[in-house]
Protein backbone atom coordinates (compact mmCIF):
# COMPACT_ATOMS: atom_id res chain seq x y z
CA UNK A 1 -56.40 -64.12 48.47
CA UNK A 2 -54.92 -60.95 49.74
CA UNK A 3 -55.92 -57.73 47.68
CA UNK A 4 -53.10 -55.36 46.80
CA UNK A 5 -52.34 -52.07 48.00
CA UNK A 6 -54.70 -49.17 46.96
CA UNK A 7 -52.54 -46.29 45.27
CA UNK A 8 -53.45 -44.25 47.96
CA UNK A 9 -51.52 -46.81 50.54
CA UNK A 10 -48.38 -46.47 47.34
CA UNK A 11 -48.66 -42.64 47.66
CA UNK A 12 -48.25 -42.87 51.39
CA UNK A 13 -45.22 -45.56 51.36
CA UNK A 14 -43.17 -44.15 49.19
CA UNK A 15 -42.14 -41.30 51.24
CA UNK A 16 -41.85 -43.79 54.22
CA UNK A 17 -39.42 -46.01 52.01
CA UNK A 18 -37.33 -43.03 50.82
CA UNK A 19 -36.56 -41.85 54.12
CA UNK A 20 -35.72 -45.04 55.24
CA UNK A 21 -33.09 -45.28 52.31
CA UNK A 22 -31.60 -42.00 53.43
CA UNK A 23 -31.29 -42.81 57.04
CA UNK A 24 -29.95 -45.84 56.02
CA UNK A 25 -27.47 -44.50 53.83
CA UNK A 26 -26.73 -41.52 56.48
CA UNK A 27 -26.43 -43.54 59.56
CA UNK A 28 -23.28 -46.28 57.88
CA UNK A 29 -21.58 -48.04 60.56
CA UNK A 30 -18.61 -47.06 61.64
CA UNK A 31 -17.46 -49.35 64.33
CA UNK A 32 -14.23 -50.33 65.43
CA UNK A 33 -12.09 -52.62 62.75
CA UNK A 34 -11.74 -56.46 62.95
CA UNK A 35 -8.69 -57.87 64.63
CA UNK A 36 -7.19 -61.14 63.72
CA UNK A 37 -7.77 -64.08 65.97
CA UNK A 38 -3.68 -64.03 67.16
CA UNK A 39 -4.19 -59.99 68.27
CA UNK A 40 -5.01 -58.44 71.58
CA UNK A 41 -5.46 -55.16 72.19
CA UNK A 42 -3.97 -52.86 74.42
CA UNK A 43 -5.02 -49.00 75.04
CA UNK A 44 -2.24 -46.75 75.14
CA UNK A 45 -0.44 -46.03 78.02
CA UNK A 46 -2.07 -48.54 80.49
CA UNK A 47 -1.06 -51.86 81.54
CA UNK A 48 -1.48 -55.14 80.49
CA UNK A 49 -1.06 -58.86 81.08
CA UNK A 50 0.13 -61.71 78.23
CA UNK A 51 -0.38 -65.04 79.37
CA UNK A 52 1.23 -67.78 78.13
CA UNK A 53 -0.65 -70.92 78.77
CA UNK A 54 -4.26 -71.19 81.19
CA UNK A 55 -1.77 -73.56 83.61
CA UNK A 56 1.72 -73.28 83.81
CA UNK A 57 3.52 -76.35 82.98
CA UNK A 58 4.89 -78.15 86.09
CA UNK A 59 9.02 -78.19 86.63
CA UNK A 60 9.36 -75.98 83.41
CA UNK A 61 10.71 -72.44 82.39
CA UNK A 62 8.75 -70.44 80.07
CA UNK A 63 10.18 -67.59 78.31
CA UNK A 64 9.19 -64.82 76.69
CA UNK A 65 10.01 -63.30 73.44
CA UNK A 66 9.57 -60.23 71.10
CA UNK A 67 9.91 -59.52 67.74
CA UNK A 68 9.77 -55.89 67.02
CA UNK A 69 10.65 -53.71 63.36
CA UNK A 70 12.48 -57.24 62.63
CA UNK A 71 14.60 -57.03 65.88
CA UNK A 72 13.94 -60.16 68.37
CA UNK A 73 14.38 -59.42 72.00
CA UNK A 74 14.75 -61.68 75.51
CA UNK A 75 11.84 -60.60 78.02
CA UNK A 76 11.38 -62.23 80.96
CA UNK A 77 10.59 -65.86 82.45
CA UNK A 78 7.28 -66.99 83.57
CA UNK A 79 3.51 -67.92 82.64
CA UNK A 80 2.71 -64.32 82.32
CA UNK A 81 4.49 -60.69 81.30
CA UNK A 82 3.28 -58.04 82.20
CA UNK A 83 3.74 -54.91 80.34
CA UNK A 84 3.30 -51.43 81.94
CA UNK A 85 2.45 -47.61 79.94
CA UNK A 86 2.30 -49.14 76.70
CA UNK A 87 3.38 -47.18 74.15
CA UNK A 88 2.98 -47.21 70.11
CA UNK A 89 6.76 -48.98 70.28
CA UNK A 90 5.49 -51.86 72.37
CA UNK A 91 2.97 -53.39 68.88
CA UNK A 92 5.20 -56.32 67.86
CA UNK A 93 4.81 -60.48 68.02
CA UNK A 94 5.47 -61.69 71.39
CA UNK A 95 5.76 -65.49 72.08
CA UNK A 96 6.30 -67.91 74.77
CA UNK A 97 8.23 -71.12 74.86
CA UNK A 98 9.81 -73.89 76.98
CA UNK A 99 13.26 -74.54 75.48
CA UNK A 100 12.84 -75.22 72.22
CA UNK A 101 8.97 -75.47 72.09
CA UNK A 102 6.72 -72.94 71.03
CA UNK A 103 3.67 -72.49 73.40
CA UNK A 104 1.97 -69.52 71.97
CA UNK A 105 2.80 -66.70 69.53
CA UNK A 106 0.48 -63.56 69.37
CA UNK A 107 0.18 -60.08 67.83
CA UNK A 108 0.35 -57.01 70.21
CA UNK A 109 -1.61 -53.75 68.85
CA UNK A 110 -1.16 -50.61 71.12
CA UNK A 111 -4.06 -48.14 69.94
CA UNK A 112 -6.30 -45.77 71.61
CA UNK A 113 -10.01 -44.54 70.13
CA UNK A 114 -9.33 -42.28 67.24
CA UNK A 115 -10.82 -38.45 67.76
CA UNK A 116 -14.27 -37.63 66.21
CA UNK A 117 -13.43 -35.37 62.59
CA UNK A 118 -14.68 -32.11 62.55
CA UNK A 119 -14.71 -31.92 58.78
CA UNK A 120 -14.76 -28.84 56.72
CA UNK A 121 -14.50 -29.12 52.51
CA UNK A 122 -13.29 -26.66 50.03
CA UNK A 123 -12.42 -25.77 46.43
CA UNK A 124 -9.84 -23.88 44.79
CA UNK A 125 -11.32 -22.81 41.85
CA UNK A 126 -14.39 -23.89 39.68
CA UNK A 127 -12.45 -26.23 37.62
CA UNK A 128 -10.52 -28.24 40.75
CA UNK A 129 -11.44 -30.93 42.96
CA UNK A 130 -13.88 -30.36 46.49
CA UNK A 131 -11.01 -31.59 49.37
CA UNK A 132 -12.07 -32.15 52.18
CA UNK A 133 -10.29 -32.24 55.46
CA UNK A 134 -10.09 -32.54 59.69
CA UNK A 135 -7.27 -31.81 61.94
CA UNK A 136 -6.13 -34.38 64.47
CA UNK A 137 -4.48 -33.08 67.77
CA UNK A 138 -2.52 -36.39 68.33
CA UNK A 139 -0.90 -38.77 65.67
CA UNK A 140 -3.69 -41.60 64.78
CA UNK A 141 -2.99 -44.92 66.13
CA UNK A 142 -1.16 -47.67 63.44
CA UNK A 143 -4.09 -49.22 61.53
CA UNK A 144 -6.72 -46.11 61.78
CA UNK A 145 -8.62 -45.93 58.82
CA UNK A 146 -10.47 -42.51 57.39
CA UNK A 147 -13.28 -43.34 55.18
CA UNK A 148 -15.40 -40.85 53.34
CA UNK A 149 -19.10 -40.53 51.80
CA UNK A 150 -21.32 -38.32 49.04
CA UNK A 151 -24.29 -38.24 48.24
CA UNK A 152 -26.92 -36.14 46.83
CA UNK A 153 -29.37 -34.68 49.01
CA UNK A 154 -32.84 -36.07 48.79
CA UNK A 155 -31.94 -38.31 45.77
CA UNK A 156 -32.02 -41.96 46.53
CA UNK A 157 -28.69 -43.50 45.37
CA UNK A 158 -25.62 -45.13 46.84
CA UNK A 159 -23.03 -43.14 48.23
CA UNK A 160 -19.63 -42.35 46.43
CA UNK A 161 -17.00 -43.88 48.84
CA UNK A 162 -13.20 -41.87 48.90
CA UNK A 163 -10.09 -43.07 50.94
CA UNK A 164 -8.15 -40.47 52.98
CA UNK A 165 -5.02 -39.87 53.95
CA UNK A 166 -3.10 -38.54 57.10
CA UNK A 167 -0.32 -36.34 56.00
CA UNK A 168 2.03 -36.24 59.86
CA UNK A 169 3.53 -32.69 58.50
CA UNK A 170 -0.14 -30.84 58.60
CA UNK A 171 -1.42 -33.43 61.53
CA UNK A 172 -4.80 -33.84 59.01
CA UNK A 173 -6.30 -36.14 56.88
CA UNK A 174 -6.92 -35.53 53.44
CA UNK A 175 -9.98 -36.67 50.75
CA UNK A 176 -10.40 -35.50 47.82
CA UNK A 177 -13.85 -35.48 46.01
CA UNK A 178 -14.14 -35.91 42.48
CA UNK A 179 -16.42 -33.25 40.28
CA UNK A 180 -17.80 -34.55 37.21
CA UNK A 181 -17.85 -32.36 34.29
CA UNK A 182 -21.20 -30.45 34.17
CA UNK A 183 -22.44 -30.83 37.72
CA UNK A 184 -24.91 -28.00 39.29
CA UNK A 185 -22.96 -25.88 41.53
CA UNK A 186 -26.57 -25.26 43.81
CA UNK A 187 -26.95 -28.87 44.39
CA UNK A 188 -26.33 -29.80 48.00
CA UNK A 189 -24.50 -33.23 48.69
CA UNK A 190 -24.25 -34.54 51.67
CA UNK A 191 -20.76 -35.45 53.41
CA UNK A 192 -20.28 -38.56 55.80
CA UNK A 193 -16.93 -39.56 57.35
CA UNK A 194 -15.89 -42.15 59.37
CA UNK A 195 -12.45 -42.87 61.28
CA UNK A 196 -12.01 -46.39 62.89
CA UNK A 197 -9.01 -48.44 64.29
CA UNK A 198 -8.33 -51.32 66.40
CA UNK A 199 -9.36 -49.44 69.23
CA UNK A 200 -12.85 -48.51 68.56
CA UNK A 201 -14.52 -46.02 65.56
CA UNK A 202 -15.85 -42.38 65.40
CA UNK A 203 -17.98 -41.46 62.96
CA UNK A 204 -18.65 -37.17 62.17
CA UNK A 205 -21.66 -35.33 61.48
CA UNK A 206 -22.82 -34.99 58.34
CA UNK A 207 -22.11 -32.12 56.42
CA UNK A 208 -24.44 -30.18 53.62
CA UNK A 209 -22.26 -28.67 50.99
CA UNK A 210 -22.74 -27.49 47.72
CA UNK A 211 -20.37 -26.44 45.18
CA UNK A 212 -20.55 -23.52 45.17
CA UNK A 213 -20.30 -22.70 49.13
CA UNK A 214 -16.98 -24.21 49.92
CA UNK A 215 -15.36 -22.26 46.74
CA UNK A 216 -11.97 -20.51 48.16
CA UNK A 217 -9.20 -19.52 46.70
CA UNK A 218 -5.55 -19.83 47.42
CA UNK A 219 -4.02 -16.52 48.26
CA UNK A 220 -2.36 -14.33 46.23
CA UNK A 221 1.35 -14.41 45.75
CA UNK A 222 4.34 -12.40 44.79
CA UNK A 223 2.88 -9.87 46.92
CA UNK A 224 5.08 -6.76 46.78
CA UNK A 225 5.43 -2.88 48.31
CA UNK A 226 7.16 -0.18 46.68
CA UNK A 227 7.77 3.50 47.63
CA UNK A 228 7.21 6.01 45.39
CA UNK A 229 9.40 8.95 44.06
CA UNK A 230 8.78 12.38 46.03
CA UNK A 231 5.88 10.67 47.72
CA UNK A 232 6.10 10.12 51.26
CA UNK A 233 3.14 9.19 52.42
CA UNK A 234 2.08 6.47 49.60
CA UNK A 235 3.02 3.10 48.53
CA UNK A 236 2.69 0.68 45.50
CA UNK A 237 1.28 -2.29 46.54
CA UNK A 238 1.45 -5.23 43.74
CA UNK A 239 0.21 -9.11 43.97
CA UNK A 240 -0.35 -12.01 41.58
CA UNK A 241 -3.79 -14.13 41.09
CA UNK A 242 -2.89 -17.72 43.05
CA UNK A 243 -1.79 -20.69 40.00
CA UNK A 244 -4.71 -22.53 40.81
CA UNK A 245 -6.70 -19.55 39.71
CA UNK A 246 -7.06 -18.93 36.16
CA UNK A 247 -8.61 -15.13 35.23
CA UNK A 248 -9.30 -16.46 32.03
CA UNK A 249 -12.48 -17.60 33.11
CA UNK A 250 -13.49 -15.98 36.55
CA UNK A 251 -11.91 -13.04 38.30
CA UNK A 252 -11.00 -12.53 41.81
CA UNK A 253 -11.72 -9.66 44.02
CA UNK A 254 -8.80 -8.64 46.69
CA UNK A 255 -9.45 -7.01 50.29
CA UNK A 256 -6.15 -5.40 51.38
CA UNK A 257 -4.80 -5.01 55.16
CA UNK A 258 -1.87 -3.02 56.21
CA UNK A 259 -0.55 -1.63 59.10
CA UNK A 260 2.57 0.93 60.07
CA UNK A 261 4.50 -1.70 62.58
CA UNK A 262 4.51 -0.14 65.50
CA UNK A 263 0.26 -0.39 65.32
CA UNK A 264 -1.81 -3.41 66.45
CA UNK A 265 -4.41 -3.09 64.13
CA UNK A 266 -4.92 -3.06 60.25
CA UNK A 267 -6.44 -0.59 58.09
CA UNK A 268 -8.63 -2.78 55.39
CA UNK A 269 -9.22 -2.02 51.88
CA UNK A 270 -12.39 -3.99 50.06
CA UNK A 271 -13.61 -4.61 46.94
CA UNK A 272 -10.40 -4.43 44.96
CA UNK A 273 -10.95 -5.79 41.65
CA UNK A 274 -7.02 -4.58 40.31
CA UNK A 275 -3.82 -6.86 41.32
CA UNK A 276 -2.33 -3.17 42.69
CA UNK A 277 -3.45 -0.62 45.06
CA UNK A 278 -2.08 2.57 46.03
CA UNK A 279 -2.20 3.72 49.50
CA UNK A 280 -2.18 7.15 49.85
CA UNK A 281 -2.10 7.40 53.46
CA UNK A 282 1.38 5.80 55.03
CA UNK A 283 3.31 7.39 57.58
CA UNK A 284 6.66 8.87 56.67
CA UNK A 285 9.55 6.65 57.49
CA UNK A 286 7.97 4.15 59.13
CA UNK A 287 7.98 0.32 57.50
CA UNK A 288 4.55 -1.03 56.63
CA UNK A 289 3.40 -4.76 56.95
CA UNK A 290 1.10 -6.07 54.26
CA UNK A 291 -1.06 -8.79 53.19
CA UNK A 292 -3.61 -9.52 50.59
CA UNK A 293 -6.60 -12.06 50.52
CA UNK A 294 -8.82 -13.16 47.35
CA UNK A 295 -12.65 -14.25 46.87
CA UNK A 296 -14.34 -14.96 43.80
CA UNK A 297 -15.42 -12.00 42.15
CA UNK A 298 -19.53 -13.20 42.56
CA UNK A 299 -19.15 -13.26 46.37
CA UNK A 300 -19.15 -16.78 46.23
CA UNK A 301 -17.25 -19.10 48.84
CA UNK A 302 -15.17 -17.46 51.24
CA UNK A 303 -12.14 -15.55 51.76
CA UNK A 304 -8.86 -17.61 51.54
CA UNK A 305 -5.81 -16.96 53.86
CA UNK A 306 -4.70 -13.97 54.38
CA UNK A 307 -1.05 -13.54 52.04
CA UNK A 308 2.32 -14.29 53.61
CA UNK A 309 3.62 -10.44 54.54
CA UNK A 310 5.19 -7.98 52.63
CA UNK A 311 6.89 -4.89 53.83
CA UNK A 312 7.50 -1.43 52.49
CA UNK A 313 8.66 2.05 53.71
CA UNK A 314 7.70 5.14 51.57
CA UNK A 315 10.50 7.12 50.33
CA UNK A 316 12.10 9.37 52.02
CA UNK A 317 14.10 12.85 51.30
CA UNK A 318 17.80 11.96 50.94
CA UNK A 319 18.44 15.34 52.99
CA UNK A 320 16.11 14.79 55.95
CA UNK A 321 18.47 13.04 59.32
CA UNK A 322 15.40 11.23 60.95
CA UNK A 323 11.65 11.21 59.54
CA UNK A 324 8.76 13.98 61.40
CA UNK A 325 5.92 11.94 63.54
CA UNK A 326 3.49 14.28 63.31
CA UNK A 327 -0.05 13.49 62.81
CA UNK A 328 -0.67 14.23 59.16
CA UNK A 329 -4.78 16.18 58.71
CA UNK A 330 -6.99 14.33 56.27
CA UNK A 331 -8.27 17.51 54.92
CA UNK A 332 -4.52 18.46 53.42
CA UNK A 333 -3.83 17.80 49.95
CA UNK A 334 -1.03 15.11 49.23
CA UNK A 335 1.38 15.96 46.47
CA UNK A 336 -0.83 15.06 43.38
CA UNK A 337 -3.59 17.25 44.95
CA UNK A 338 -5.88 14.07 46.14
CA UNK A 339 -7.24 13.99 49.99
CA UNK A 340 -5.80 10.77 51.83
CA UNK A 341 -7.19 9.42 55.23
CA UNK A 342 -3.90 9.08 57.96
CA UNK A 343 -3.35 7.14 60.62
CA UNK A 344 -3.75 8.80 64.40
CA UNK A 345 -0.13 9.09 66.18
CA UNK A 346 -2.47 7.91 69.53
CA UNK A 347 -1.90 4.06 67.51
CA UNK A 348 1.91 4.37 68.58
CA UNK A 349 1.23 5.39 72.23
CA UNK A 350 2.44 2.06 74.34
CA UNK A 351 1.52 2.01 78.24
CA UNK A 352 4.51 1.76 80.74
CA UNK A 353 4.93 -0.31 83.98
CA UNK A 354 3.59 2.80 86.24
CA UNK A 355 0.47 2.98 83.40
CA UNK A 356 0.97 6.32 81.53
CA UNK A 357 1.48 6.95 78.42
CA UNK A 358 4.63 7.04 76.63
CA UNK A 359 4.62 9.09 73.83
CA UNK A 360 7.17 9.32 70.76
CA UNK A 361 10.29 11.00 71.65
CA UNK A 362 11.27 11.36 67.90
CA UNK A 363 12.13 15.78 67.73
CA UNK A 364 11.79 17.06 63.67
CA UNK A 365 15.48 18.21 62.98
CA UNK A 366 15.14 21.83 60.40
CA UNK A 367 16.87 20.70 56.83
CA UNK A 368 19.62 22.44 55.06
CA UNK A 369 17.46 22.43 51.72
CA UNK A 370 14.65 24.46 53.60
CA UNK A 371 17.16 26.86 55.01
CA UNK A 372 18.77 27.34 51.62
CA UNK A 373 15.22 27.73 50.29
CA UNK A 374 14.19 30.89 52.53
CA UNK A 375 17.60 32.82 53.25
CA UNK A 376 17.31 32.78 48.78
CA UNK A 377 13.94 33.88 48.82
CA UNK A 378 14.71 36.98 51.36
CA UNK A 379 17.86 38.16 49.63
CA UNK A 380 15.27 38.22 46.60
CA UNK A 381 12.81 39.76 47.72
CA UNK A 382 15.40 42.39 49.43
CA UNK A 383 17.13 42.55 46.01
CA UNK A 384 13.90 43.42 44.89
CA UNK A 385 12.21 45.89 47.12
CA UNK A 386 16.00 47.98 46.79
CA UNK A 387 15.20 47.98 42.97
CA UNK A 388 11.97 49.35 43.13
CA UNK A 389 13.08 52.08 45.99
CA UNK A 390 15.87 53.00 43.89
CA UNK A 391 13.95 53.66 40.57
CA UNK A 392 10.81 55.43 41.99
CA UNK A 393 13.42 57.96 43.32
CA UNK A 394 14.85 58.44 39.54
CA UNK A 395 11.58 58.88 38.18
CA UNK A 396 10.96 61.28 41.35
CA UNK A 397 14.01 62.92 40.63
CA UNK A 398 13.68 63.33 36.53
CA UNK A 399 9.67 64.53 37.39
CA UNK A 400 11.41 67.50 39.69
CA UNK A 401 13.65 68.41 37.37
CA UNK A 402 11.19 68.95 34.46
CA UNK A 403 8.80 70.78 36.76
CA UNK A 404 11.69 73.35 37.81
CA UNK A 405 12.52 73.79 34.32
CA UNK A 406 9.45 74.86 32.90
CA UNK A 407 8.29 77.40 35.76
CA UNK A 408 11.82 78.93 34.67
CA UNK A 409 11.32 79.35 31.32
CA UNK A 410 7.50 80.64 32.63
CA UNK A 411 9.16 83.57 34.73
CA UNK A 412 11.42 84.64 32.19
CA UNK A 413 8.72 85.49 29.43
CA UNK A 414 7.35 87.69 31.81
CA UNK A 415 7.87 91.79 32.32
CA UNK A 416 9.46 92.88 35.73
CA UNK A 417 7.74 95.66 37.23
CA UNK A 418 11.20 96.88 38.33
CA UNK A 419 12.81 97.64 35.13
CA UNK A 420 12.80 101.21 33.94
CA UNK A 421 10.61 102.62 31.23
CA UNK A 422 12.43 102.31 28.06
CA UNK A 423 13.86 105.46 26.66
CA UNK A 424 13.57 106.97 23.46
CA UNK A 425 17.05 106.08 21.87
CA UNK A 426 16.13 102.50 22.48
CA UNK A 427 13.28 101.99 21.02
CA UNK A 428 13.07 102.61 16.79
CA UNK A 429 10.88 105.45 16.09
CA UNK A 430 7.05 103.72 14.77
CA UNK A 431 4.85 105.52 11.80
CA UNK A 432 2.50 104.91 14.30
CA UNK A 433 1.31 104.41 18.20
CA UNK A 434 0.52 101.45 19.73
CA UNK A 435 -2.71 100.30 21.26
CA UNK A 436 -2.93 101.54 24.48
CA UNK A 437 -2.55 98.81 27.46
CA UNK A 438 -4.85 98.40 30.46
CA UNK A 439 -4.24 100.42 33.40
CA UNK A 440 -3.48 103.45 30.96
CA UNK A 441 -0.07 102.24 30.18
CA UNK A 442 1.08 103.11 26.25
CA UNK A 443 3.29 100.24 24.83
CA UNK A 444 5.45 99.83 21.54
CA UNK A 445 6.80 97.27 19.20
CA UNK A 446 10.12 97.77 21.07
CA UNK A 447 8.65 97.21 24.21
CA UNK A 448 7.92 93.64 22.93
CA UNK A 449 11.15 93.09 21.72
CA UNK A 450 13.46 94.02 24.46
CA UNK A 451 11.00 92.08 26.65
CA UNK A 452 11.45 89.12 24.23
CA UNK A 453 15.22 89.83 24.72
């Protein structure tokens, strides 16, 4: 009687017996499909050769026959028909026959190997469905069949099996993966896929996804640009969240590219969290191409497709004939007194046929309005400058005539030396003499007066 396992020999099975189930599960055939016994092959765009019977009955024309989208057609007589470059068109029922009797009737299927998928899955939001998807670059043969597989990683459980679809606008098929309510958006699952026809089967490597990973949005719509009053060198750029988003739950965050046309290259703008952004640095006159692009707001996922374009020019003074291309210095205040970053003029530059560099012929062209602007501000200033002259000189003039008027009236209270001494009958006779003056001049009361006088 044999003796059963030791736990030991369990312990060291189990593993062995788990990766079996996963390889097992991993490696699902994918072969080419089953034909019916009536069908032959034939590879597309070689030859081939229907025969009718192995000998070819004696004194006897065979015909041949096909039956193709419902239409029945006259080939050719003989045992055999050969058929050259098939094409898809050639697939129909072809069948031989001596008069009236049927010989043998069989099924035609032009196919070639379908292409290996090079999957890739994704999610629109947190709330949608994983797709996942592979281009083809020819149309699948009639009959291919895409098959798809999940499974949890390390977990040993049957695989959940999903039909695609080939959609002949996008040239790609199509599976969509459902999410059940609750499930860990860390856990990786492993993707399987399988494409098989008549003509043989390919079968894709497997793919490690987890929710989480293969999150990306839709772009953003209604994507807008508008210039902005007396601002030349900025622009309102606006944008929607994509309607497979909602912001109700989880945000977005927005990078922003835009260009002045004439450039190659984009300036980009990152962590957005706004649906808006005002660029502060666009070139006068010249039209702008943007786009926008969203990613979940945790970094999550990847970036989805860049917007469809959107183009703007910033405004520009009504009185101005043709917009200045002069390089505009960082380090200069725009009009609300904020510090942009411009755009080098070197971006417009474009090489000729003899190699050198073509510049911008565009010449600035002097405005009316700035014209106005200084010949007012001279005559003002003029205006001005003759005001002040013209009233200094009054008050010189007023300051003269003061000064005269007093050393007059100084002069005149003096005595001239040159007058004669007053005599006797002049003056009124005094009960008494008057002080004496210095110098040993004698002076009276009437001396005073007719001085006074």
């Amino acid at each position: 009687m044999a003796r059963p396992p030791g736990p030991l020999l369990l312990l060291l099975l189990f593993p062995l017996r788990l990766l079996l189930h996963l390889s097992a599960a991993a490696g699902r055939p994918c072969g080419p499909a089953g034909l019916p016994r009536d069908a032959v092959l034939g590879l597309l765009g070689a030859n081939i050769t229907l025969t009718c019977q192995d000998e070819q009955p004696a004194n006897a024309t065979v015909l041949w026959q096909v039956e193709k989208q419902g239409a029945a057609g006259q080939l050719a007589e003989g045992n055999t028909l050969l058929l050259r470059q098939l094409r898809y068109e050639d697939s129909g029922h072809y069948s031989c026959s001596v008069g009236s009797h049927l010989l043998r009737s069989l099924r035609l299927l032009v196919a070639e190997p379908p292409e290996t998928p090079q999957v890739s899955c994704y999610r629109r939001s947190h709330d949608k469905d994983v797709l996942c998807e592979w281009p083809q670059q020819k149309k699948p043969s009639p009959g291919t069949r895409a098959m798809l597989w999940v499974r949890r990683r390390f977990v040993a459980e049957n695989a959940t099996e999903q039909r695609c679809r080939y959609f002949s606008k996008a040239r790609k098929f199509l599976c969509r993966l459902k999410v059940p309510p609750g499930t860990d958006d860390t856990k990786s699952l492993v993707v399987s896929t399988c494409v098989s026809n008549g003509a043989g089967g390919s079968a894709g490597k497997d793919k490690i996804i987890t929710l989480s990973s293969v999150l990306r949005p839709d772009p953003p719509v209604n994507v807008t640009v508008q210039a902005l009053e007396r601002a030349p060198q900025r622009l309102q750029v606006n944008w929607s969240y994509p309607p497979s988003w909602d912001p109700r739950f989880y945000w977005l965050r927005f990078q922003v590219r835009y260009r002045p046309e004439p450039a190659p290259t984009f300036m980009e703008v990152d962590q957005v969290m706004t649906t808006w952004l005002d660029i502060r640095d666009a070139w006068r006159g010249t039209r702008h191409v943007v786009q926008v692009r969203a990613k979940d707001e945790f970094g999550h996922g990847t970036w989805s497709e860049w917007s469809q374009e959107a183009v703007g020019t910033p405004w520009t003074d009504p009185w101005e004939l043709t917009s200045e291309m002069e390089p505009y210095s960082s380090q200069v205040p725009t009009e609300d007194d904020t510090y942009g970053v411009t755009l080098s003029p070197r971006l417009f530059e474009e090489d000729d046929a003899n190699g050198s560099v073509m510049e911008s012929s565009t010449h600035p062209v002097a405005s009316p309005y700035a014209f106005l602007v200084t010949g007012g501000s001279l005559l003002l200033g003029i205006a001005l400058f003759v005001g002040i002259v013209v009233r200094y000189r009054q008050m010189w003039w007023t300051s003269g005539q003061e000064t005269s008027k007093a050393e007059g009236e100084g002069q005149h209270m003096l005595v001239p030396l040159s007058l004669p001494p007053p005599t006797l009958s002049d003056t009124p006779l005094l009960s008494h003499p008057a002080p004496s003056a210095p110098g040993g001049l004698h002076t009276t009361q009437a001396d005073y007066s007719s001085s006074g006088q």
